[in-house]
PDB file of N, CA and C in Angstrom:
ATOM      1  N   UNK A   1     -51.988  38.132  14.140  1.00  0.00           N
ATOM      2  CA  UNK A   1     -51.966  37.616  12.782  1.00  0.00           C
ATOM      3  C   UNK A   1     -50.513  37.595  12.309  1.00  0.00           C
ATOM      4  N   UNK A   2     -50.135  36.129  11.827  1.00  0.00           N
ATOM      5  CA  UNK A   2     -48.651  36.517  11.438  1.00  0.00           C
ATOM      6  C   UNK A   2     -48.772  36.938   9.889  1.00  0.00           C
ATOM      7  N   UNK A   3     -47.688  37.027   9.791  1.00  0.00           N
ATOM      8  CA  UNK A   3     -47.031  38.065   8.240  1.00  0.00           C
ATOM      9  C   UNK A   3     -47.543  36.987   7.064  1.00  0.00           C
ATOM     10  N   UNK A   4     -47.474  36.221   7.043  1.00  0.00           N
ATOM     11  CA  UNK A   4     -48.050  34.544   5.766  1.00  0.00           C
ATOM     12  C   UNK A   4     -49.376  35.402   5.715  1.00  0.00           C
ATOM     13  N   UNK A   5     -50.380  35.337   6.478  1.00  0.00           N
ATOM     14  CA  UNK A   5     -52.252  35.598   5.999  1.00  0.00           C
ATOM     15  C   UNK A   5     -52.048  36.829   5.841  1.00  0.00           C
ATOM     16  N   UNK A   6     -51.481  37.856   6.252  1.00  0.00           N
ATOM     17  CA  UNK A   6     -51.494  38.759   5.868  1.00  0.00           C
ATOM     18  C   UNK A   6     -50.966  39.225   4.502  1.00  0.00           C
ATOM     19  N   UNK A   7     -49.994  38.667   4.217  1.00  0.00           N
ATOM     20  CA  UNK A   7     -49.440  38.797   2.770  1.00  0.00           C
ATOM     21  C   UNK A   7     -50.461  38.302   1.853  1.00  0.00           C
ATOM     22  N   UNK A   8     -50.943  37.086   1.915  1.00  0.00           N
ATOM     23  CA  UNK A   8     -51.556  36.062   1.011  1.00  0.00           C
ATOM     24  C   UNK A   8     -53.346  37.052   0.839  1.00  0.00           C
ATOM     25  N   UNK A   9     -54.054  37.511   2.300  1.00  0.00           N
ATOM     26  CA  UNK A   9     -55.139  38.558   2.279  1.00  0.00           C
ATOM     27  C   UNK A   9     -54.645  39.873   2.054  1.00  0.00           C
ATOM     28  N   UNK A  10     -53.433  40.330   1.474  1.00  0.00           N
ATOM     29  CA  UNK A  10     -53.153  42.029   0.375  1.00  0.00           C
ATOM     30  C   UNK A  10     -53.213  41.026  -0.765  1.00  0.00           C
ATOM     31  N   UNK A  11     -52.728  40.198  -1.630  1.00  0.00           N
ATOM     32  CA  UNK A  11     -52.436  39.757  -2.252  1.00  0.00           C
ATOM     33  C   UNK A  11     -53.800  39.107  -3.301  1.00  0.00           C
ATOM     34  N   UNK A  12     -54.580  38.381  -2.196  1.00  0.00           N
ATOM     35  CA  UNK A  12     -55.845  38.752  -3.027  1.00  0.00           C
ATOM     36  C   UNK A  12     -56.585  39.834  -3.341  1.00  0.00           C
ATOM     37  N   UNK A  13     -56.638  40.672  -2.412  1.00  0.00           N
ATOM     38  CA  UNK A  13     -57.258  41.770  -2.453  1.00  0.00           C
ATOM     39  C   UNK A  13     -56.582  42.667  -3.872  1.00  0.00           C
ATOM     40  N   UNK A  14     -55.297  42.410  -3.894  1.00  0.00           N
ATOM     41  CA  UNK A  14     -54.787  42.926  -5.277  1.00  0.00           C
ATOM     42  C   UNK A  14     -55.496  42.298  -6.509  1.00  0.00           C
ATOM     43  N   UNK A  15     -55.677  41.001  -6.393  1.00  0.00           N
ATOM     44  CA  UNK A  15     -56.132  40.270  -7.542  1.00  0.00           C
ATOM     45  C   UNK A  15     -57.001  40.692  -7.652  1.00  0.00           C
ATOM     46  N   UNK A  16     -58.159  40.528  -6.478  1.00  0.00           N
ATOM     47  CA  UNK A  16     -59.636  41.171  -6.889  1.00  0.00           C
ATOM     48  C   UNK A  16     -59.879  42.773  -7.562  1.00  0.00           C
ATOM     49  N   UNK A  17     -59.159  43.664  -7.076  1.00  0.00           N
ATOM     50  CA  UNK A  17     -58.866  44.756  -7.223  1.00  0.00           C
ATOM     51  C   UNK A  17     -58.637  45.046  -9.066  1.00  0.00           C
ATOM     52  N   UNK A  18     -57.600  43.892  -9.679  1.00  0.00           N
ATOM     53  CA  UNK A  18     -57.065  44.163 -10.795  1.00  0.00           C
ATOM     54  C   UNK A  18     -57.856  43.150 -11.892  1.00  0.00           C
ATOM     55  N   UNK A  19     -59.101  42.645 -11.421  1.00  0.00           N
ATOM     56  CA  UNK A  19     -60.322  42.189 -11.655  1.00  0.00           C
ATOM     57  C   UNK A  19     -61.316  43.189 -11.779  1.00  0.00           C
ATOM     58  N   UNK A  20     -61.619  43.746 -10.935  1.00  0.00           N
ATOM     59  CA  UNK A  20     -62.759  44.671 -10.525  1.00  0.00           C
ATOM     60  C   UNK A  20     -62.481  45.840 -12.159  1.00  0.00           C
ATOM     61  N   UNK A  21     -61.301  46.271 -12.092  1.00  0.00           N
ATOM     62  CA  UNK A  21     -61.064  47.022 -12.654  1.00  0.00           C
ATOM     63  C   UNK A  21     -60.835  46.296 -14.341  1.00  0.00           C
ATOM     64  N   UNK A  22     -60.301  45.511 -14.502  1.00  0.00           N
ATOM     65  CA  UNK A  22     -60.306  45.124 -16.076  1.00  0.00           C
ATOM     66  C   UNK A  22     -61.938  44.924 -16.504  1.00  0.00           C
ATOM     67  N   UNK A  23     -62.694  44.230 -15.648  1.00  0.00           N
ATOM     68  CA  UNK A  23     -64.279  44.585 -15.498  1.00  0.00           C
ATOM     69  C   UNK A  23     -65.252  45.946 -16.146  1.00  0.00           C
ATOM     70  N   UNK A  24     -64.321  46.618 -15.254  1.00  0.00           N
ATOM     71  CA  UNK A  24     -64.872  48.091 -15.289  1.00  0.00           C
ATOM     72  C   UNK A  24     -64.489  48.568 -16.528  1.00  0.00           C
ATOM     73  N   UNK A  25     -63.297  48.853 -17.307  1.00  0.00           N
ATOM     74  CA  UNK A  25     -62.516  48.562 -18.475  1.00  0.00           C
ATOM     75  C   UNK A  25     -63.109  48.110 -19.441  1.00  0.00           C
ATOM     76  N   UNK A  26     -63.575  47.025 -19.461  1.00  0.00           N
ATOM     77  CA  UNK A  26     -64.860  46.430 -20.552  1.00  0.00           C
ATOM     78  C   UNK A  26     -65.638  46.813 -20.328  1.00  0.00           C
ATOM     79  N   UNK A  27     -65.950  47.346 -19.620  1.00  0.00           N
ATOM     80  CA  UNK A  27     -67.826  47.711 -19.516  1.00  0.00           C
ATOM     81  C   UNK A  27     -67.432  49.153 -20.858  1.00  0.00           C
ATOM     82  N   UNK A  28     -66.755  50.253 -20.246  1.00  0.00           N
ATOM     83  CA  UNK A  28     -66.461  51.185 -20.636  1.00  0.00           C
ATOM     84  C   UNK A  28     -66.498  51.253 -22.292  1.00  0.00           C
ATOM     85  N   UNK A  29     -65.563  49.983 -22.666  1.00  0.00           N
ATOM     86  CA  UNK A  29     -64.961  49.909 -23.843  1.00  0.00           C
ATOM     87  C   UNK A  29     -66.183  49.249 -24.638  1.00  0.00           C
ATOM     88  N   UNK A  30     -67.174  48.880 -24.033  1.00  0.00           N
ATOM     89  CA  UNK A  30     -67.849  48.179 -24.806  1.00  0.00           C
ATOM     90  C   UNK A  30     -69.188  49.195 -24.885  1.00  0.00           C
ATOM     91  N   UNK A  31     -69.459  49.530 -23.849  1.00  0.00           N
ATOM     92  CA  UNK A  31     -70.154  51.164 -24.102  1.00  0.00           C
ATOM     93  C   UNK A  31     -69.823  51.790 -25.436  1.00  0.00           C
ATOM     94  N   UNK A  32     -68.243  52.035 -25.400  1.00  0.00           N
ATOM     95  CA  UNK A  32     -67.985  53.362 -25.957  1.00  0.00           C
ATOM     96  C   UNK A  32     -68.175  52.155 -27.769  1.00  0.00           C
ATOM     97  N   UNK A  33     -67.921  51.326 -27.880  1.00  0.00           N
ATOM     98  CA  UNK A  33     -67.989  50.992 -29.122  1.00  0.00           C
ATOM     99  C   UNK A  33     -69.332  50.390 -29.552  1.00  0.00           C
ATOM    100  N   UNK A  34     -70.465  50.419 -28.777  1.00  0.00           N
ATOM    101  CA  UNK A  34     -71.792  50.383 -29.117  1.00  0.00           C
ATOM    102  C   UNK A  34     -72.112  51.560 -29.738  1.00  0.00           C
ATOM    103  N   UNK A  35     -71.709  52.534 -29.217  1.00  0.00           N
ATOM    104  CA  UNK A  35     -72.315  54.293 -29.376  1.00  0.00           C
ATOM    105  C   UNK A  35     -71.045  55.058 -30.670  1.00  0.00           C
ATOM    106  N   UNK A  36     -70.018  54.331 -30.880  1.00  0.00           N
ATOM    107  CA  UNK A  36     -69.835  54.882 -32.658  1.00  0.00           C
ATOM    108  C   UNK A  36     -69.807  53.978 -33.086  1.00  0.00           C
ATOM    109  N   UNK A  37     -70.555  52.932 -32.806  1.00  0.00           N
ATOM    110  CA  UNK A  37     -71.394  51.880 -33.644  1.00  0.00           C
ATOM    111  C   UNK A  37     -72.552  52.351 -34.370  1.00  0.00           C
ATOM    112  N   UNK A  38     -73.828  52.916 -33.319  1.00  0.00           N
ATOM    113  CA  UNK A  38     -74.742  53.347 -33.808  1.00  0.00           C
ATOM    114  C   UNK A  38     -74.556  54.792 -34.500  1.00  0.00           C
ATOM    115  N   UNK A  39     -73.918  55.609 -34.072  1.00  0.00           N
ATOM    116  CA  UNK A  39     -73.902  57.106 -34.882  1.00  0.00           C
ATOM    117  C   UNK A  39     -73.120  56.920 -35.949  1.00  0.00           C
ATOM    118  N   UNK A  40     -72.398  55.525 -36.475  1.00  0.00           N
ATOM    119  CA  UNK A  40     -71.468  55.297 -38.067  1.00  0.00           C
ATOM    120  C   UNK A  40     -72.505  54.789 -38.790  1.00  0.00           C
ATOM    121  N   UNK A  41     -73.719  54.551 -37.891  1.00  0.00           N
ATOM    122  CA  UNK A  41     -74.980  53.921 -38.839  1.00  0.00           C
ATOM    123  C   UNK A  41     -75.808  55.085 -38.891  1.00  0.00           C
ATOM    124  N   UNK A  42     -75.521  56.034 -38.670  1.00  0.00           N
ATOM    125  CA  UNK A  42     -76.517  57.445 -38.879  1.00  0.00           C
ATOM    126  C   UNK A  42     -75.593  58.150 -39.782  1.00  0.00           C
ATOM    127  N   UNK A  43     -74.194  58.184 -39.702  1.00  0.00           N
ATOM    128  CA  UNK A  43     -73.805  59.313 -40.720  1.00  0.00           C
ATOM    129  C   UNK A  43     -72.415  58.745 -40.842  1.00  0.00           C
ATOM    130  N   UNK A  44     -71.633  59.362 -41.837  1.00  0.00           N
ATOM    131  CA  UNK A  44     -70.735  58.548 -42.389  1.00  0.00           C
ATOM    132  C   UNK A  44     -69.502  59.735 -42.892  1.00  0.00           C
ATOM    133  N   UNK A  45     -68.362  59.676 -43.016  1.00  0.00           N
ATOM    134  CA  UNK A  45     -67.332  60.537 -43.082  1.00  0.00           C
ATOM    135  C   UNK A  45     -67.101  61.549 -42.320  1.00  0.00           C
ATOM    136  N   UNK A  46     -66.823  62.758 -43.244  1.00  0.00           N
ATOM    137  CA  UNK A  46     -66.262  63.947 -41.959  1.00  0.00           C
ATOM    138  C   UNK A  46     -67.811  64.186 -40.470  1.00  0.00           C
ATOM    139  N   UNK A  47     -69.048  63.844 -41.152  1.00  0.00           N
ATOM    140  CA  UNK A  47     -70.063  64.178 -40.021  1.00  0.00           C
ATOM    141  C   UNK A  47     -69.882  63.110 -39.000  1.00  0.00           C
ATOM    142  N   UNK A  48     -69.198  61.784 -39.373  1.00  0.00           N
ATOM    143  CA  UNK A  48     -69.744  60.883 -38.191  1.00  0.00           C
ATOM    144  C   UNK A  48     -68.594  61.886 -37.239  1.00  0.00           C
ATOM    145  N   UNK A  49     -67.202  61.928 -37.503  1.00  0.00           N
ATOM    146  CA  UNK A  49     -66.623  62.781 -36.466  1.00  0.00           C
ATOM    147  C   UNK A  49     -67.088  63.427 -36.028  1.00  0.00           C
ATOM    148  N   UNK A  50     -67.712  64.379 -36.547  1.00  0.00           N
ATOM    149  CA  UNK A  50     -68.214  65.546 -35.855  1.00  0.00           C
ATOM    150  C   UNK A  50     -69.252  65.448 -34.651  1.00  0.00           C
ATOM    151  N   UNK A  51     -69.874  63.676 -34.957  1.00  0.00           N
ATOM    152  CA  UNK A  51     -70.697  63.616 -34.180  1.00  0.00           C
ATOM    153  C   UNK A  51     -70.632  63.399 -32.932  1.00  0.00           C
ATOM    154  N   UNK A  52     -69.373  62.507 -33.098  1.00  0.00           N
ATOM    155  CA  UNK A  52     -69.133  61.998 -31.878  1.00  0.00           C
ATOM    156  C   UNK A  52     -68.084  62.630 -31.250  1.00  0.00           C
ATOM    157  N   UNK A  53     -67.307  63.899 -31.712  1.00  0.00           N
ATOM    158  CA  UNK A  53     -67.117  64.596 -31.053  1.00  0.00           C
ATOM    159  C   UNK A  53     -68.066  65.454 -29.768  1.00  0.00           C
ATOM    160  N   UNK A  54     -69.523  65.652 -30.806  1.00  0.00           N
ATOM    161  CA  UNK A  54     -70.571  66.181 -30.315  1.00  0.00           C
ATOM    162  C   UNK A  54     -71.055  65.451 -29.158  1.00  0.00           C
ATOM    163  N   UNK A  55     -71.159  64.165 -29.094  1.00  0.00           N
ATOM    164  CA  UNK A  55     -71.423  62.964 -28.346  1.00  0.00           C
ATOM    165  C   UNK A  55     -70.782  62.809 -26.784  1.00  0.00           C
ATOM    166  N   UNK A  56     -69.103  63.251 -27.492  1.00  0.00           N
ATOM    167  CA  UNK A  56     -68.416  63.190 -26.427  1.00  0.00           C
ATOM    168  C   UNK A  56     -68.447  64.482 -25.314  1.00  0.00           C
ATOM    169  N   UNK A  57     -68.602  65.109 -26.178  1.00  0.00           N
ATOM    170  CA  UNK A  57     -68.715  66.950 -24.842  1.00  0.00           C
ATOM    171  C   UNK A  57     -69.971  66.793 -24.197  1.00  0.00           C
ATOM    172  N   UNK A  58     -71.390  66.387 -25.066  1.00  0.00           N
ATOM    173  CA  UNK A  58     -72.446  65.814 -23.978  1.00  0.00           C
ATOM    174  C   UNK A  58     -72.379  65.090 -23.199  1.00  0.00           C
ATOM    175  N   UNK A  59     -71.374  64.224 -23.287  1.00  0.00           N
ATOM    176  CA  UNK A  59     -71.426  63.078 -21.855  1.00  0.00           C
ATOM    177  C   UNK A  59     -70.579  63.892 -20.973  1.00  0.00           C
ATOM    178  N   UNK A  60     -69.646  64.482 -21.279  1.00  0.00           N
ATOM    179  CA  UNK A  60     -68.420  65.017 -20.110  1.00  0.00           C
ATOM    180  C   UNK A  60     -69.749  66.025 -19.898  1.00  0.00           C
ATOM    181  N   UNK A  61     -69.807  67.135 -20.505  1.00  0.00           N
ATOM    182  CA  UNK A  61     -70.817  67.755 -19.350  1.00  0.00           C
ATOM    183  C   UNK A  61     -72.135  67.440 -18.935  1.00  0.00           C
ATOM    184  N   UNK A  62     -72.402  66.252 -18.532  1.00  0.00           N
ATOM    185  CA  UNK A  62     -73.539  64.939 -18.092  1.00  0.00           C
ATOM    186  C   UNK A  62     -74.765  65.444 -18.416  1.00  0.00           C
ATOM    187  N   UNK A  63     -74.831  66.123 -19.352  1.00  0.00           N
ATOM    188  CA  UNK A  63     -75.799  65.890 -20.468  1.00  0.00           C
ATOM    189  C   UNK A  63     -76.410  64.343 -20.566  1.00  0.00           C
ATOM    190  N   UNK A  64     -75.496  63.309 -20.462  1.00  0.00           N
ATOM    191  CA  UNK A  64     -76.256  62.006 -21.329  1.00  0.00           C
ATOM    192  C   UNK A  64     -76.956  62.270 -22.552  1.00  0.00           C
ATOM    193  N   UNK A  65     -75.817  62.636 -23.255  1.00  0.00           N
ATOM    194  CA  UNK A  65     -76.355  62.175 -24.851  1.00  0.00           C
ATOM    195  C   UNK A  65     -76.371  61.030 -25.087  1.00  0.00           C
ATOM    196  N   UNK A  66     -77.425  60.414 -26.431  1.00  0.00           N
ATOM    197  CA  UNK A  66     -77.422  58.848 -26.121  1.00  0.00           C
ATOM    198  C   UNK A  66     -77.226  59.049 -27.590  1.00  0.00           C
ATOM    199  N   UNK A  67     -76.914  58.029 -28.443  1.00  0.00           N
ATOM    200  CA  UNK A  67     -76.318  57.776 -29.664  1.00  0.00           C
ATOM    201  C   UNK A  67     -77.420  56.811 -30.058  1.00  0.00           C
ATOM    202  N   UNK A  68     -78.433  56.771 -29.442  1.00  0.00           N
ATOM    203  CA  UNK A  68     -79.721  56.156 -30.166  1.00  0.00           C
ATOM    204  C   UNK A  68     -80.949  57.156 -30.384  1.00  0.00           C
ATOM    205  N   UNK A  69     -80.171  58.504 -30.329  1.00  0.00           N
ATOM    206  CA  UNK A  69     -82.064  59.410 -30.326  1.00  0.00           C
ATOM    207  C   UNK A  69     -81.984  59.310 -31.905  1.00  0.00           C
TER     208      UNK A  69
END
């Protein structure tokens, strides 16, 4: 294989790569702004913080808290 397909096949593979991931990026971001979407519609000032502080330590320790119970 000369050095041309090889450059041009890293090169996509970068693209796809920096695809895959802006992808992944939105998914995330659009998650995370559904869920203090719904808990700013359950409570409002210093509690919504609190909630989604609360929100957030249940997901890190995979709890799966859901912001629709």
């Amino acid at each position: 294989m000369t050095s041309a397909p090889r450059n041009a096949l890293k090169t996509l593979s970068q693209v796809l790569g920096i695809i895959a991931l802006a992808f992944l990026l939105g998914m995330v971001a659009h998650k995370g702004h559904a869920d203090i979407s719904v808990l700013a519609g359950k409570y409002s000032g210093g509690e919504l913080w609190m909630e989604v502080a609360r929100y957030f330590v249940a997901n890190l320790a995979g709890g799966g808290g859901s912001a629709s119970k």
